[in-house]
Protein backbone atom coordinates (compact mmCIF):
# COMPACT_ATOMS: atom_id res chain seq x y z
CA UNK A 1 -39.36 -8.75 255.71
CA UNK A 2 -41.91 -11.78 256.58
CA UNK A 3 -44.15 -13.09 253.94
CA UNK A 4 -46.62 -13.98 257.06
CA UNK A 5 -50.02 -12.77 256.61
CA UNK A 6 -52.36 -12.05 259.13
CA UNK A 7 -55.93 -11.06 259.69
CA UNK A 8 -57.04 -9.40 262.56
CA UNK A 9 -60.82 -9.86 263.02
CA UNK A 10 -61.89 -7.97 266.21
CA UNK A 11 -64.93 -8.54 265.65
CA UNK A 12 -65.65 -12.12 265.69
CA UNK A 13 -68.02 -11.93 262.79
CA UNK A 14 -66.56 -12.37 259.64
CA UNK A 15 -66.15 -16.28 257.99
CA UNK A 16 -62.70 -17.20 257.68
CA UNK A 17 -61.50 -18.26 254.32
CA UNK A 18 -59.67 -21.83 253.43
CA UNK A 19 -56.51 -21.54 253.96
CA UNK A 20 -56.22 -19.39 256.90
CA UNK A 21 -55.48 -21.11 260.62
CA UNK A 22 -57.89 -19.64 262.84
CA UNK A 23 -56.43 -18.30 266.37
CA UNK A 24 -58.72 -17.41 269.27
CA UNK A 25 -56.22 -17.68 272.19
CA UNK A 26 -52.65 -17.08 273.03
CA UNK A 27 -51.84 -20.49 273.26
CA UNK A 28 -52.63 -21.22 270.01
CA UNK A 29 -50.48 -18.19 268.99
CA UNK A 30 -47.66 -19.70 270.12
CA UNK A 31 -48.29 -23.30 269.05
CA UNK A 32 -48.89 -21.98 265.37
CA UNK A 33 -47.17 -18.46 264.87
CA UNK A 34 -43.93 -18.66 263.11
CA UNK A 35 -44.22 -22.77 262.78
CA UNK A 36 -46.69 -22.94 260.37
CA UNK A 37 -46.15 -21.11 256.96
CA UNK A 38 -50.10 -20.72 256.56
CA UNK A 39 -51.87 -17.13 256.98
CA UNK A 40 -53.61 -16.71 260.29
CA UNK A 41 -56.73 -15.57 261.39
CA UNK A 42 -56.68 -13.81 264.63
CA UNK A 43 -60.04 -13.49 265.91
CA UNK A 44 -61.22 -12.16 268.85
CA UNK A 45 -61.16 -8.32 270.00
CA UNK A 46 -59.06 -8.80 273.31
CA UNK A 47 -56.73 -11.35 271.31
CA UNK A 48 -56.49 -8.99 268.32
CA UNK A 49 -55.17 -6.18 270.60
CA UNK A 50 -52.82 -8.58 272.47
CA UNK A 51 -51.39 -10.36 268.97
CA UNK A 52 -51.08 -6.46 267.36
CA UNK A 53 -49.24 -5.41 270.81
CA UNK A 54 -47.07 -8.10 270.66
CA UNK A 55 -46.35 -7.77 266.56
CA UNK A 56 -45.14 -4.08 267.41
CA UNK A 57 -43.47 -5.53 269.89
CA UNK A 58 -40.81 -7.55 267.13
CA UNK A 59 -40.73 -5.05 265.15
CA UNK A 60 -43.46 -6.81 262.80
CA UNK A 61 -46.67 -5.17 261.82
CA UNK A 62 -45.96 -5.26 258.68
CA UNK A 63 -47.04 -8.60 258.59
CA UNK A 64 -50.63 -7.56 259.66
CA UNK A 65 -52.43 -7.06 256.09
CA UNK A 66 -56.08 -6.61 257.59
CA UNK A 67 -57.81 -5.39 260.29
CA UNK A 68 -61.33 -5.99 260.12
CA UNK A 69 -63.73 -3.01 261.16
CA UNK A 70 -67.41 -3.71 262.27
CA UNK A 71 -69.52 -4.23 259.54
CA UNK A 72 -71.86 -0.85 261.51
CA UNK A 73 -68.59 1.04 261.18
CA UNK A 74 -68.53 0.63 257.59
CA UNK A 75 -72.08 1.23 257.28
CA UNK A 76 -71.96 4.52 259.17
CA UNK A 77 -69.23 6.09 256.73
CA UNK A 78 -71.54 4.95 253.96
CA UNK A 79 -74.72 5.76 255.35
CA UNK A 80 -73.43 9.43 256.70
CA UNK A 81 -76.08 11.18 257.53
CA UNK A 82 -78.60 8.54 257.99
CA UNK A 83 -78.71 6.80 260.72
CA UNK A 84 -78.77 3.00 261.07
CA UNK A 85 -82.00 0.94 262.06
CA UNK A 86 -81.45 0.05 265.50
CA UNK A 87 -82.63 -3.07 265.15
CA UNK A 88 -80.17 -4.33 262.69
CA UNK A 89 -78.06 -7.31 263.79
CA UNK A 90 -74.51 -7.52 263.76
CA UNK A 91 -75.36 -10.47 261.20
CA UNK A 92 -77.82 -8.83 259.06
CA UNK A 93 -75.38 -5.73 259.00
CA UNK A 94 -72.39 -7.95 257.58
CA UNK A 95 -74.50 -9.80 254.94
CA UNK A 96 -75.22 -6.44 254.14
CA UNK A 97 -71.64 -4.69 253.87
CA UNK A 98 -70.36 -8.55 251.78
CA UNK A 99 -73.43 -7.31 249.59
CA UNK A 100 -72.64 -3.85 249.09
CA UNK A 101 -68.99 -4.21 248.73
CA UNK A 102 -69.73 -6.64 245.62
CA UNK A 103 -71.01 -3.86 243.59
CA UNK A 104 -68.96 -1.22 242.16
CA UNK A 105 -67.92 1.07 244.62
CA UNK A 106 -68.96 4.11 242.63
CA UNK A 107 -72.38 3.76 243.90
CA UNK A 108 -72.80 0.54 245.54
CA UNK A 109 -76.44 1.45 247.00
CA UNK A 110 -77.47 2.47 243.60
CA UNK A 111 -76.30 -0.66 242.39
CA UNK A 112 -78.21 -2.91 245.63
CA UNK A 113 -81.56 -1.10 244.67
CA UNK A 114 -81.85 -2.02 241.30
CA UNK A 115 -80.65 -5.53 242.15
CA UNK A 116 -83.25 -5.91 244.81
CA UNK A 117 -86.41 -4.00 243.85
CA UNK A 118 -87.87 -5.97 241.48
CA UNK A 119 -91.05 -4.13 240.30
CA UNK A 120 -89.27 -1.50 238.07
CA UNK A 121 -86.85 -0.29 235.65
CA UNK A 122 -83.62 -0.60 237.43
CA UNK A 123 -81.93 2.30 235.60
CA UNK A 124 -84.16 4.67 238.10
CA UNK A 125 -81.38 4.33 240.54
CA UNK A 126 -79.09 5.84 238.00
CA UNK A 127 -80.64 8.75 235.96
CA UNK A 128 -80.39 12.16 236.51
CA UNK A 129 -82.73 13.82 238.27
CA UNK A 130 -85.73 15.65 236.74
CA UNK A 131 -89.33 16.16 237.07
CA UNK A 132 -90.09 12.63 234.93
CA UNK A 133 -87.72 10.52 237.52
CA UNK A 134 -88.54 12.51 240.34
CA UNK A 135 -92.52 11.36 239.72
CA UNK A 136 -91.23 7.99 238.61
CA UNK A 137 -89.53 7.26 241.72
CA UNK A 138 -91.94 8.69 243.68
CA UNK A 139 -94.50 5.71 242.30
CA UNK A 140 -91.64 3.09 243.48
CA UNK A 141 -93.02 1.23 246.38
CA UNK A 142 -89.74 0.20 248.50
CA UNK A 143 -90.15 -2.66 250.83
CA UNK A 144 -89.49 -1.49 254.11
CA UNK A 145 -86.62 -3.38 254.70
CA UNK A 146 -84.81 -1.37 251.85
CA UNK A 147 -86.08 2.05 253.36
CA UNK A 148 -82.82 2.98 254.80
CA UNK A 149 -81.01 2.52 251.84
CA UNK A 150 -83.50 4.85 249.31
CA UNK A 151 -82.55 7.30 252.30
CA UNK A 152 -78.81 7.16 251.63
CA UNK A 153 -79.86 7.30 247.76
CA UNK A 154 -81.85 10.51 248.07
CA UNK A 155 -78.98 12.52 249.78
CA UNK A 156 -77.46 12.20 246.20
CA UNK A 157 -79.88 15.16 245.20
CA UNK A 158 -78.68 17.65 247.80
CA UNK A 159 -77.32 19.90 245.40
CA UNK A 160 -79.68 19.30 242.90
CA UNK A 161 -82.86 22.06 242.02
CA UNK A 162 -85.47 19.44 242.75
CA UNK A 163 -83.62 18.80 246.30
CA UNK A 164 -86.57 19.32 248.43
CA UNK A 165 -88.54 17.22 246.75
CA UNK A 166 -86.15 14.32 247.13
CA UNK A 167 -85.34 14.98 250.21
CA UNK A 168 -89.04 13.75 251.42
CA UNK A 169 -89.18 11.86 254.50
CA UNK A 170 -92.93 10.81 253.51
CA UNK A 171 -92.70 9.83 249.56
CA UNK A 172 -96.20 8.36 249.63
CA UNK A 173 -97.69 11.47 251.37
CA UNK A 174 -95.78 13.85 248.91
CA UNK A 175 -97.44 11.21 246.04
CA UNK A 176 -100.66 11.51 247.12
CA UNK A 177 -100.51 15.15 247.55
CA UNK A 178 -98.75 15.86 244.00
CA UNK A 179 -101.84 13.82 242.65
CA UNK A 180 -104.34 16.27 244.14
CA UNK A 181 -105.70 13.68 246.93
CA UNK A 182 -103.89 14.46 250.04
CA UNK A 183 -103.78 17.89 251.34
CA UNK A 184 -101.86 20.58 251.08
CA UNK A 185 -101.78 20.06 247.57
CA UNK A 186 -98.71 20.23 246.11
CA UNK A 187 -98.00 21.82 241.95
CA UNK A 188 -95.21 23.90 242.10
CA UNK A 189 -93.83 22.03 239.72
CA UNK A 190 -96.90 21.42 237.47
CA UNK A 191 -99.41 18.82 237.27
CA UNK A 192 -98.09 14.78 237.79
CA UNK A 193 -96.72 13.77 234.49
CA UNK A 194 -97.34 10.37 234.50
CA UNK A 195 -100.09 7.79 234.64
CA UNK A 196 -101.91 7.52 238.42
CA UNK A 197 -100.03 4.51 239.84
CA UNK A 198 -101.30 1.19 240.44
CA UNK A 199 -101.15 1.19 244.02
CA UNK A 200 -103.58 4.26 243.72
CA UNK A 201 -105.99 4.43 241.16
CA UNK A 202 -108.48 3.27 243.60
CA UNK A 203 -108.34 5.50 246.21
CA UNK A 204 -107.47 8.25 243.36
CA UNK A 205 -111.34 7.18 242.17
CA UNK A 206 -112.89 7.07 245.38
CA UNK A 207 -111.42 10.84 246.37
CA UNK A 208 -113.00 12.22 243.18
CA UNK A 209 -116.32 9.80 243.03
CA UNK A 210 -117.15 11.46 247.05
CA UNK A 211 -115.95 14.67 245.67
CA UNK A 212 -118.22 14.94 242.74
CA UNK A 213 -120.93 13.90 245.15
CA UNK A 214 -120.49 16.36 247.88
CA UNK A 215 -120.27 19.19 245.57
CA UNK A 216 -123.11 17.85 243.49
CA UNK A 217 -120.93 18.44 240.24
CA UNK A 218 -119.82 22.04 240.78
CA UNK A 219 -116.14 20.83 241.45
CA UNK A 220 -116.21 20.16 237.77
CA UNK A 221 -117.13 23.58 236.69
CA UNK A 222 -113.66 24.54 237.98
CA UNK A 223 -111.51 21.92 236.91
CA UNK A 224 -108.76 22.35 234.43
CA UNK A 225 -108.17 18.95 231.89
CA UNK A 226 -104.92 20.49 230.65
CA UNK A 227 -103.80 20.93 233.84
CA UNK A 228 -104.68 18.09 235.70
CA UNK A 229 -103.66 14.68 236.48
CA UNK A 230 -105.48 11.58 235.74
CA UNK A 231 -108.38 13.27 233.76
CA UNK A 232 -109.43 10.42 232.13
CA UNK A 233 -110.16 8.50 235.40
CA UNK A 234 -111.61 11.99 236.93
CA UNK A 235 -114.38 11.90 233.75
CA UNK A 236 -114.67 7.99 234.50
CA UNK A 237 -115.85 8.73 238.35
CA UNK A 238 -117.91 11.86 237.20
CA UNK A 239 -119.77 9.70 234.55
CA UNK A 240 -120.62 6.87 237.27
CA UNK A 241 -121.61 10.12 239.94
CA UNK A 242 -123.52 12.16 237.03
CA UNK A 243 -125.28 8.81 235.26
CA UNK A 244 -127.01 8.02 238.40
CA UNK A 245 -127.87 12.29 238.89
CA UNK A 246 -129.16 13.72 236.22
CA UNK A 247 -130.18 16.59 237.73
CA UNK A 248 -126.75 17.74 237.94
CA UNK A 249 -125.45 17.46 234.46
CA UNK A 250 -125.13 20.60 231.98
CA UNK A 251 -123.38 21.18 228.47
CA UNK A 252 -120.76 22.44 230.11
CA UNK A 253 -119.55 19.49 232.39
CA UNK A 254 -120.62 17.43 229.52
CA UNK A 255 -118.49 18.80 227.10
CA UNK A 256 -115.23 19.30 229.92
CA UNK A 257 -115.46 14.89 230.73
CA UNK A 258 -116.54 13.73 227.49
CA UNK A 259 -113.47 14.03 225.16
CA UNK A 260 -111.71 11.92 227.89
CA UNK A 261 -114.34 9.20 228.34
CA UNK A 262 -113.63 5.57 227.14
CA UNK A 263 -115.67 5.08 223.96
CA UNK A 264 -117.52 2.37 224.80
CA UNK A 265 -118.84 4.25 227.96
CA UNK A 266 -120.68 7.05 225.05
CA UNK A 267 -121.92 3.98 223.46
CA UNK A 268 -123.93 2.99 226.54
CA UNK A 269 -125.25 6.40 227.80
CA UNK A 270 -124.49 10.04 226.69
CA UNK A 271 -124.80 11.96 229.86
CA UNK A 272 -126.48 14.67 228.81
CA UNK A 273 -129.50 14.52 226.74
């Protein structure tokens, strides 16, 4: 048996190593196969079916150690279900199959996202599911380039009790909706359990500063602090609506906002008098 090695790189993408002669035509097949003891790099997808033709040929594909697949082949398997971005260069998708191939192959995408998104904890990609990381992930901006991938990620959950909920096509929709700001809203699995996020404590104020308005107050007749999210900023907005509308203050809404108001707030102003 030959101790030649050669690559076969249909493709025409990958970078060929040091060591390796590169061969894109027949004639260079000739000059350098079986004269030079160096591995070859066959590149080329017409030249790659002509060199593997003629290696059968002898009696000598064994000496063919790789065949190199298209870097959206490899992504397909991976991706499965989810289809690639169209717009996704050949280039782009090899940078991207070098990158995921570095990781361990256990979960390579897992692995990618908590290399790559920066602004949180990168054990997110790992943990089991629950009602904590379900909420935690759902307050994960993803830049859009990295959209595809938190697709593949959230097919992991299939099984899973919670799999509808990480199935979402539309996390921020589903976020805003869980928080009680987007309709339908959405508790079947209780109130939000963490802190509103960053990215929408001001539009979480503005929905309940124009809802305290337009119901002059009564919304707060109705609401339940042990059961819902954010209650501290809710009392916030209803003493900035209520201090400049007296008129619609009572014990009762008093007594619902004021456990949750910031101390020095009381200091300035009770609400009700």
């Amino acid at each position: 048996m030959s101790d030649k090695h050669i690559i076969l790189d249909p493709t025409g993408l990958y970078d060929i190593p040091s060591g390796y002669i590169q061969i894109t035509t027949e004639v260079e097949w000739i000059k350098f196969f079986g004269v030079s003891a160096e591995p070859c790099w066959v590149r080329g997808e017409r030249l790659c079916k002509w060199a593997e033709t003629w290696l059968r040929s002898w009696n000598r594909s064994e000496e063919i150690t790789e065949i190199k697949q298209h870097p959206r082949y490899i992504l397909g398997q991976l991706f499965a279900t989810v289809p690639l971005p169209h717009d996704w260069t050949d280039e782009q998708l090899l940078i991207l199959t070098t990158k995921l191939d570095s990781y361990p192959q256990d979960n390579p995408i897992a692995y990618f996202l908590a290399d790559n998104i920066t602004n949180n904890n990168g054990q997110i990609w790992f943990a089991d599911p629950s009602i904590s990381h379900l909420a935690t992930w759902l307050s994960t901006p993803i830049p859009e380039e990295y959209k595809p991938l938190e697709r593949v990620w959230q097919q992991r959950f299939k099984e899973h009790e919670l799999a509808n909920y990480y199935q979402t096509e539309d996390k921020l929709l589903f976020l805003r909706r869980w928080l009680g700001i987007a309709e339908p809203v959405f508790n079947d699995i209780g109130k939000y359990p963490l802190p509103v996020p960053d990215f929408l404590k001001q539009e979480f104020d503005n929905y309940w500063e124009q809802l305290i308005s337009r119901t002059e107050g009564k919304v707060l007749d109705t609401l339940m602090p042990a059961n819902q999210v954010g209650m501290e900023r809710i009392a916030n907005c209803a003493y900035k609506v209520l201090g400049n509308r007296p008129n619609w203050i009572n014990q009762a809404r008093e007594a619902k906002v004021t456990p949750y108001l910031r101390a020095c707030w009381l200091r300035l102003k009770p609400l009700y008098k």
